[in-house]
N, C-alpha and C. Protein backbone atom coordinates (compact mmCIF):
# COMPACT_ATOMS: atom_id res chain seq x y z
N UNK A 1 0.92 46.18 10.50
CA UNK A 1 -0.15 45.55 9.74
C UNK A 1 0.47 44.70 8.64
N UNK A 2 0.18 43.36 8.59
CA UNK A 2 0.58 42.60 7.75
C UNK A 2 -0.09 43.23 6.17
N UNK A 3 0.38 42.43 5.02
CA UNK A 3 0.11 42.82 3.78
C UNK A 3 0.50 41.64 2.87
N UNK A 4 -0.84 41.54 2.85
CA UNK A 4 -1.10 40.20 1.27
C UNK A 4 -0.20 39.75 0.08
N UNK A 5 0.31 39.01 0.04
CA UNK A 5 1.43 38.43 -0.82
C UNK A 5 0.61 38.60 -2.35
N UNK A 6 1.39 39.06 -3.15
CA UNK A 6 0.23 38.80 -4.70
C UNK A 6 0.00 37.31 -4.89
N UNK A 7 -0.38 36.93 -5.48
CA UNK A 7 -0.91 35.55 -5.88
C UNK A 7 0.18 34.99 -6.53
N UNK A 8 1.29 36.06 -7.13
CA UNK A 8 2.19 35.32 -8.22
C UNK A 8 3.37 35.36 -7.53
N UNK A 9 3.35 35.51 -5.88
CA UNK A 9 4.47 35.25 -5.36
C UNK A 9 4.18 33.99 -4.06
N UNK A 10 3.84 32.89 -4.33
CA UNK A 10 3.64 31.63 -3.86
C UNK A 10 5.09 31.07 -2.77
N UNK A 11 4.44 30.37 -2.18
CA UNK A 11 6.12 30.37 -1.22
C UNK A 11 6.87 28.91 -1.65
N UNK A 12 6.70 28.76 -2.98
CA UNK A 12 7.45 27.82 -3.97
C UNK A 12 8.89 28.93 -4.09
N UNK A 13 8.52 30.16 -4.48
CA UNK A 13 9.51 31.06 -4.98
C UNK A 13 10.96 31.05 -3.95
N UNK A 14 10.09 31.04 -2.62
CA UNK A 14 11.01 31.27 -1.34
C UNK A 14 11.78 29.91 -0.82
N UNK A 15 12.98 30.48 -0.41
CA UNK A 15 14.07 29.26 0.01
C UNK A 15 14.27 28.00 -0.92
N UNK A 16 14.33 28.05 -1.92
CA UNK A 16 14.61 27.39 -3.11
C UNK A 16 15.86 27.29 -3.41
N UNK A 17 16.43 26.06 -3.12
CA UNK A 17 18.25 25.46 -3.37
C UNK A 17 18.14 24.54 -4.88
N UNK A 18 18.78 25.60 -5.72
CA UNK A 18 18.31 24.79 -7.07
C UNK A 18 19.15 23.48 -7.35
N UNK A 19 20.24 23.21 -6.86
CA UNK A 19 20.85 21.54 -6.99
C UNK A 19 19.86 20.91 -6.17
N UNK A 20 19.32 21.09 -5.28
CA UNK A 20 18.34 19.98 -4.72
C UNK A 20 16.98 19.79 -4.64
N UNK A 21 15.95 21.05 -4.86
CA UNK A 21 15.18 21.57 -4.98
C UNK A 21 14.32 21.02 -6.22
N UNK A 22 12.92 20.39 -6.05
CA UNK A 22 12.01 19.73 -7.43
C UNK A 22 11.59 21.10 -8.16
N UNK A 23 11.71 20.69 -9.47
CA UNK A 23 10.98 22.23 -10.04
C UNK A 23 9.65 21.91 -10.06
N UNK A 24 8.84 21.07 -9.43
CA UNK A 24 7.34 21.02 -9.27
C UNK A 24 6.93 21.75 -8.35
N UNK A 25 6.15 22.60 -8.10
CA UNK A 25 5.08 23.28 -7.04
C UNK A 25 4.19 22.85 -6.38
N UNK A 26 4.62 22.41 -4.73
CA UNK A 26 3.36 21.81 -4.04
C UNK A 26 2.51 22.69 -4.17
N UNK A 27 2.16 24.17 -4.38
CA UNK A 27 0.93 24.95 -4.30
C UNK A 27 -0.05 24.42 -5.49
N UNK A 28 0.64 23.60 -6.41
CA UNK A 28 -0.64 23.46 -7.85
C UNK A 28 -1.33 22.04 -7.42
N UNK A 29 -2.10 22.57 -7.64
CA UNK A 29 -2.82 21.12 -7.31
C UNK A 29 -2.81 19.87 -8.14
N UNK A 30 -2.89 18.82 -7.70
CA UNK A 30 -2.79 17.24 -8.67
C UNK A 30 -3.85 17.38 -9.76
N UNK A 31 -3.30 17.54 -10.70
CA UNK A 31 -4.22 17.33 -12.09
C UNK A 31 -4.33 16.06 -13.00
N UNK A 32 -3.84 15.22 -12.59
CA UNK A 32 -3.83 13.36 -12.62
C UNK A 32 -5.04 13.04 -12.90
N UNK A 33 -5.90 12.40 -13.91
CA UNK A 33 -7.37 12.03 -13.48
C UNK A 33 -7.17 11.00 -12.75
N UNK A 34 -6.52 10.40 -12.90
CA UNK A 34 -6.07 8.96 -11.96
C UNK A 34 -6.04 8.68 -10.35
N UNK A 35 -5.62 10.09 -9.88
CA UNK A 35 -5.40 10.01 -8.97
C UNK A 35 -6.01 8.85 -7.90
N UNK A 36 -5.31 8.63 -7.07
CA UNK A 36 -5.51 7.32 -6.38
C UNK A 36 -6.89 8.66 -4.73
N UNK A 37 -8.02 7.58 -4.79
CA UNK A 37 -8.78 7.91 -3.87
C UNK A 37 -9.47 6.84 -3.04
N UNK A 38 -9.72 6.96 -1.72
CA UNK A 38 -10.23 5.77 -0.78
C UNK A 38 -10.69 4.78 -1.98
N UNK A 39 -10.30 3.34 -1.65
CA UNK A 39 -11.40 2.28 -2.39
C UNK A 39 -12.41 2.11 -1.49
N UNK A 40 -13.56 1.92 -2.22
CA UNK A 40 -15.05 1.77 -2.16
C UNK A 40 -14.98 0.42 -1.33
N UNK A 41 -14.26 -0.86 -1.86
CA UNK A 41 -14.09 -2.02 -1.32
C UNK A 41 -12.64 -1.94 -0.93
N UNK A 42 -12.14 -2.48 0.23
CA UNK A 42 -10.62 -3.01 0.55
C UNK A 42 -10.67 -4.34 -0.04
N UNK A 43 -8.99 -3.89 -0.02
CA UNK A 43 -8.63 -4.68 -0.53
C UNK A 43 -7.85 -5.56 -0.05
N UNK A 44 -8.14 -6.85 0.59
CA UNK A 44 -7.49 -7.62 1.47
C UNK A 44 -7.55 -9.20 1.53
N UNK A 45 -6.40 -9.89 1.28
CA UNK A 45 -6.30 -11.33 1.18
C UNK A 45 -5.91 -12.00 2.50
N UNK A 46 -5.93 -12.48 3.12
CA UNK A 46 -5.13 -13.63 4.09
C UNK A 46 -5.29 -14.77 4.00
N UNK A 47 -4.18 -15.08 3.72
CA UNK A 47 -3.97 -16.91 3.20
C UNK A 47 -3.35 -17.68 4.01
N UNK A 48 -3.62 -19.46 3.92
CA UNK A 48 -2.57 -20.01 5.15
C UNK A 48 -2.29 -21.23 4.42
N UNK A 49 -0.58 -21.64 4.99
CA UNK A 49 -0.73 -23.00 4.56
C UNK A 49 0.06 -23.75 5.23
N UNK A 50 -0.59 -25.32 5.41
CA UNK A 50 -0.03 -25.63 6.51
C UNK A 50 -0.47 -26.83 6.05
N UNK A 51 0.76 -27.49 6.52
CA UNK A 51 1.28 -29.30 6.17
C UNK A 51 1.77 -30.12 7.39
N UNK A 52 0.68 -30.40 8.02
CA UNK A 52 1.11 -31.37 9.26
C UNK A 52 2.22 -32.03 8.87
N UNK A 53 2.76 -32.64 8.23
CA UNK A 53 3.29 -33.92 7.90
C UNK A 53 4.73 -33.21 7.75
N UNK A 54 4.72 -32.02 7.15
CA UNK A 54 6.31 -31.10 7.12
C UNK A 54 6.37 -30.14 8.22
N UNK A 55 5.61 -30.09 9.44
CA UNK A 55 5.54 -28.85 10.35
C UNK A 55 6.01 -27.25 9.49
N UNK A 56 4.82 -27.49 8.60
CA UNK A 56 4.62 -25.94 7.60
C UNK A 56 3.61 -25.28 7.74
N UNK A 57 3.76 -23.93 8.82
CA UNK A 57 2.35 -23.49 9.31
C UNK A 57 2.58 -21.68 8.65
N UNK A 58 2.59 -21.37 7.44
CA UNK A 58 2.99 -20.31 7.05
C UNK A 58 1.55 -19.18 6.33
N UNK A 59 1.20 -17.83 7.09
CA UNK A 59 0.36 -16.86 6.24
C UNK A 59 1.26 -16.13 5.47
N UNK A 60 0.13 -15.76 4.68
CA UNK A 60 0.54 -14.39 3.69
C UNK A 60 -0.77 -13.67 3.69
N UNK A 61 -0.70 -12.57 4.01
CA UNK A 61 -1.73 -11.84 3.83
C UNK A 61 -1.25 -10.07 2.74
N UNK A 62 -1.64 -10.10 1.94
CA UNK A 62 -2.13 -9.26 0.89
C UNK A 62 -2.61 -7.70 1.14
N UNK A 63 -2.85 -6.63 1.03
CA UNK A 63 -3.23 -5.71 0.71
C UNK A 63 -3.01 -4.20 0.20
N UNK A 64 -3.86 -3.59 -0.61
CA UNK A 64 -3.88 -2.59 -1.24
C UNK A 64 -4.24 -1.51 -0.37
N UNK A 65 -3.35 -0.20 -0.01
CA UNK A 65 -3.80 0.62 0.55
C UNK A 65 -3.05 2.33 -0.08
N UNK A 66 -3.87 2.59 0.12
CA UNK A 66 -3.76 4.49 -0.60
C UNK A 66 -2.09 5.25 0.14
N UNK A 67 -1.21 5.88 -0.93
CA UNK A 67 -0.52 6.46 0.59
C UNK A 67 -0.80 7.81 0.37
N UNK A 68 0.32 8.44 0.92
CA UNK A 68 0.02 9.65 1.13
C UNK A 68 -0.19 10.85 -0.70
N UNK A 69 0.65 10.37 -1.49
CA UNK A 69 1.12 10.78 -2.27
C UNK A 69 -0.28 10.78 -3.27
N UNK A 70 -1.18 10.10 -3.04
CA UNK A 70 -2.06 9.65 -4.46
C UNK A 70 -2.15 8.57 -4.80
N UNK A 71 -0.68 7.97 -4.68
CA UNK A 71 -0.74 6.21 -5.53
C UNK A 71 -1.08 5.30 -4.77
N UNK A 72 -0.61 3.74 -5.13
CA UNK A 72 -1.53 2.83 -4.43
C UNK A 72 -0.37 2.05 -3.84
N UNK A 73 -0.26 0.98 -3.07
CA UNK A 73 1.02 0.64 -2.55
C UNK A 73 0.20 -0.82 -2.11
N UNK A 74 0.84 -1.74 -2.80
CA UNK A 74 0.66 -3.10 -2.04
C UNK A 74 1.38 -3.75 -1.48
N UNK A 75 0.66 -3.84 0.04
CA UNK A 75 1.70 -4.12 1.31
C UNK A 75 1.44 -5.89 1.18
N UNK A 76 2.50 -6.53 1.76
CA UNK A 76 2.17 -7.78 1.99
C UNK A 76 3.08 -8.40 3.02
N UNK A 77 3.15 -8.83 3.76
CA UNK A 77 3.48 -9.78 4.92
C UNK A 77 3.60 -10.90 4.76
N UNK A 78 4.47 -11.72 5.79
CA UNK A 78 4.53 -13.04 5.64
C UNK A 78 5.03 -14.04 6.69
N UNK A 79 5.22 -14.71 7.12
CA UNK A 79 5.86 -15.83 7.86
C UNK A 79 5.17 -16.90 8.48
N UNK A 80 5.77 -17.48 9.26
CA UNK A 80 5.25 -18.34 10.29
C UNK A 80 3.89 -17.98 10.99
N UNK A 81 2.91 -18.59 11.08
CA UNK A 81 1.64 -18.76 12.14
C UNK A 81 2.12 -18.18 13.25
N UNK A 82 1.87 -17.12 13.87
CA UNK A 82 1.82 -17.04 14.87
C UNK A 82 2.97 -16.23 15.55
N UNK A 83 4.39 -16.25 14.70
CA UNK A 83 5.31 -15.08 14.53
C UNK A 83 4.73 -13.97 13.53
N UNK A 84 5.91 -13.50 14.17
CA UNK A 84 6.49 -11.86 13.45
C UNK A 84 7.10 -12.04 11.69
N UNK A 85 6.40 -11.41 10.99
CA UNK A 85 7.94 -11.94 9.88
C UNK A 85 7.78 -11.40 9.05
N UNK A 86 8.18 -10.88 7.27
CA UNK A 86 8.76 -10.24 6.76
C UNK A 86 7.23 -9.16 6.68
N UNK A 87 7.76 -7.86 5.86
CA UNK A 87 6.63 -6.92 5.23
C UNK A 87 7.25 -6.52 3.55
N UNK A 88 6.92 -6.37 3.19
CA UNK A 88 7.16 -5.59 1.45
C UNK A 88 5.95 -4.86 1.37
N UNK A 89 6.29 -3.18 0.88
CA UNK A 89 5.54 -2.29 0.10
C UNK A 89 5.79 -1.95 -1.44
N UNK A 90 5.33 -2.33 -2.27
CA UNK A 90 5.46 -1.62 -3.51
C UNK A 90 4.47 -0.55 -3.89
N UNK A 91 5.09 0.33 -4.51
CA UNK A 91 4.36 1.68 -4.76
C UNK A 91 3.78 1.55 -6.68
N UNK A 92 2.51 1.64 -6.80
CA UNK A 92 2.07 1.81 -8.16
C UNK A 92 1.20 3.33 -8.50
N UNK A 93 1.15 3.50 -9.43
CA UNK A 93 0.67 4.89 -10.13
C UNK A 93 -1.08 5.15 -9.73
N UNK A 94 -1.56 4.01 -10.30
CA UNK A 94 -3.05 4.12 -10.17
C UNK A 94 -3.39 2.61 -9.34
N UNK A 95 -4.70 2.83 -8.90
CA UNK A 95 -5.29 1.47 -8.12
C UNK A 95 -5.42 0.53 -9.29
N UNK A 96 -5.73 0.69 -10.58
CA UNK A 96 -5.94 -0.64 -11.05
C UNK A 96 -4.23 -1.18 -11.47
N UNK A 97 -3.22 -0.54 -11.56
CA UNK A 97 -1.84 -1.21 -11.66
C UNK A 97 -1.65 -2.27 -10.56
N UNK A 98 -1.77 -1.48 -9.41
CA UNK A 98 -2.00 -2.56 -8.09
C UNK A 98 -2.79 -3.32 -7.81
N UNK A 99 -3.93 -3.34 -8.04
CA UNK A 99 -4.91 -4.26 -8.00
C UNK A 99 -4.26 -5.54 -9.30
N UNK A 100 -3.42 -5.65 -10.24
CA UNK A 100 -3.11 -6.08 -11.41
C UNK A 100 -2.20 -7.08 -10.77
N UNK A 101 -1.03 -6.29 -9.87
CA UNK A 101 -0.13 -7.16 -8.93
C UNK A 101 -0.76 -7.78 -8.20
N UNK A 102 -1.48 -7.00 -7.25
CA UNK A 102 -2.24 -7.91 -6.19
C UNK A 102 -2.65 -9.66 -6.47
N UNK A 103 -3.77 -9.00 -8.07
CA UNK A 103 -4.09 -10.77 -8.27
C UNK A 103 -2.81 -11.68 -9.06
N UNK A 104 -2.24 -11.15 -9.33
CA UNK A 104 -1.02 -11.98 -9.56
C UNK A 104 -0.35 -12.37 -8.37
N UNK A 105 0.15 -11.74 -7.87
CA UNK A 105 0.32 -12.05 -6.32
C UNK A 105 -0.40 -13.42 -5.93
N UNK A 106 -1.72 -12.64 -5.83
CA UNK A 106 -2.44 -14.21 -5.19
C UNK A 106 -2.61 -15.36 -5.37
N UNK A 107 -2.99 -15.30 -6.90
CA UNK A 107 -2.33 -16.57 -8.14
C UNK A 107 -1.28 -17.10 -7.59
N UNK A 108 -0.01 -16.27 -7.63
CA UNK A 108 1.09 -17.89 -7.17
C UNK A 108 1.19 -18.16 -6.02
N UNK A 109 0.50 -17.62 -5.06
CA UNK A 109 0.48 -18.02 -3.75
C UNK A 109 -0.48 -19.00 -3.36
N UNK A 110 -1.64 -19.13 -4.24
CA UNK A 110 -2.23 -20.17 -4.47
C UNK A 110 -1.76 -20.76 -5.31
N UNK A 111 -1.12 -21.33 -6.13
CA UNK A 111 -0.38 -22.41 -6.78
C UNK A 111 0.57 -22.98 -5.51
N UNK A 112 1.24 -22.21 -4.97
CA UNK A 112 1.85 -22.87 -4.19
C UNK A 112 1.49 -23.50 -2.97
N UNK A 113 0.13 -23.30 -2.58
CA UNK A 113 -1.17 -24.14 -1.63
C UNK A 113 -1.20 -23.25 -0.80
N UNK A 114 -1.42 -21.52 -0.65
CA UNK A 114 -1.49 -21.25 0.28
C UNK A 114 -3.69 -20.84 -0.01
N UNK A 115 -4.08 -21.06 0.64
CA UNK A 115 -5.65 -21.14 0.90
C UNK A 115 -6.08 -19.59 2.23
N UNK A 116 -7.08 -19.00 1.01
CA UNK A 116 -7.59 -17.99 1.87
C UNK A 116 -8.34 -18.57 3.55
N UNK A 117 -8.35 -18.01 4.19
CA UNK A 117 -8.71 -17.98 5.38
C UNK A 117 -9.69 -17.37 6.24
N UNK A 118 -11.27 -17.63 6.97
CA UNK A 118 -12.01 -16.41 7.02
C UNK A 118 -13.01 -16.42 6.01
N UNK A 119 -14.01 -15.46 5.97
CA UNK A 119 -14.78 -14.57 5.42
C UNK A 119 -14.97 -12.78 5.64
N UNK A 120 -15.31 -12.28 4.81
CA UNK A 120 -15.49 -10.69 4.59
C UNK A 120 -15.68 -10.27 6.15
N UNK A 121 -14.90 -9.41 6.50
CA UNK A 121 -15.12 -8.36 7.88
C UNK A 121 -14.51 -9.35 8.93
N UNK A 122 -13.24 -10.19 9.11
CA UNK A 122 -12.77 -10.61 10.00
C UNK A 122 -11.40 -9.48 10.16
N UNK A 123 -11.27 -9.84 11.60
CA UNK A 123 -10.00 -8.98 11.78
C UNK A 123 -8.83 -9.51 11.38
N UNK A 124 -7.61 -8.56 11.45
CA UNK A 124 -6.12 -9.15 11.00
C UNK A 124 -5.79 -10.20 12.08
N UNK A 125 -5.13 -11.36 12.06
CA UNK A 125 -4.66 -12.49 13.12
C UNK A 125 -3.79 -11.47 13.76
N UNK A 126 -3.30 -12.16 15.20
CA UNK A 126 -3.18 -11.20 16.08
C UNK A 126 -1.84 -10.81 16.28
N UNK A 127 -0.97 -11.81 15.48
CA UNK A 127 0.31 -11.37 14.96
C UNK A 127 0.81 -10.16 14.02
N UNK A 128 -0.46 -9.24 13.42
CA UNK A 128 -0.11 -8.41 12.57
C UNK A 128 -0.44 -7.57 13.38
N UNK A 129 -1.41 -7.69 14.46
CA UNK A 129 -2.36 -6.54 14.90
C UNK A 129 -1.18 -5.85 16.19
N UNK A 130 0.24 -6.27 16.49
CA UNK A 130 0.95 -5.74 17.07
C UNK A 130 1.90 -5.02 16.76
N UNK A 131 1.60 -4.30 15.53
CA UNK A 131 2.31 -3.65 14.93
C UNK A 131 2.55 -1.98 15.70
């Protein structure tokens, strides 16, 4: 017959290598008010820009998504129309830090002529969607 662990022996206590080992306890729960939770709205840009005259056919598309941890992480992509091409994630504390990058983000990407693309509830172009 098995037998109930006391409460004050958590399996934080067990197999614990103290040179490598966090002294934080996954058993306590996140006490953050911040904590990062689904957004209500996504958060998502796709931009294009393209210059007949220089054969410059380049997106960037933008977005804010939750990870695992709590925080917020803004992914963004980039290249050529119609290729494959770069990704960057940065990781921030709370959604409004990222949301802070985000529109900065978008700011110089519009200075530099790239123009949103679309309206609300279109899908990703079909170059991202082969991920």
């Amino acid at each position: 017959m098995a037998t109930a662990l006391p409460s004050s022996s958590l399996i934080t206590v067990v197999n614990q290598f103290k040179s490598i080992d966090s002294k934080l306890s996954l058993d306590i729960s996140d006490k953050r008010p911040d904590g990062m939770v689904m957004a209500l709205y996504p958060y998502e840009l796709y931009s294009q820009r393209i210059d007949r005259t220089k054969n410059v056919a380049r997106y960037y598309l933008l977005t804010i998504q939750p990870t695992l941890f709590g925080d917020a992480a803004v992914v963004r992509f980039w290249g050529r129309v119609g290729k494959r091409g770069g990704e960057k994630s940065e990781m921030f504390p709370t959604e409004l830090d990222a949301a802070i990058h985000f529109l900065a983000l978008a700011r110089k990407k519009h200075r530099k002529g790239y123009r949103p693309v679309g309206g609300c509830g279109n899908d990703l172009p079909q170059v991202l969607r082969t991920k």
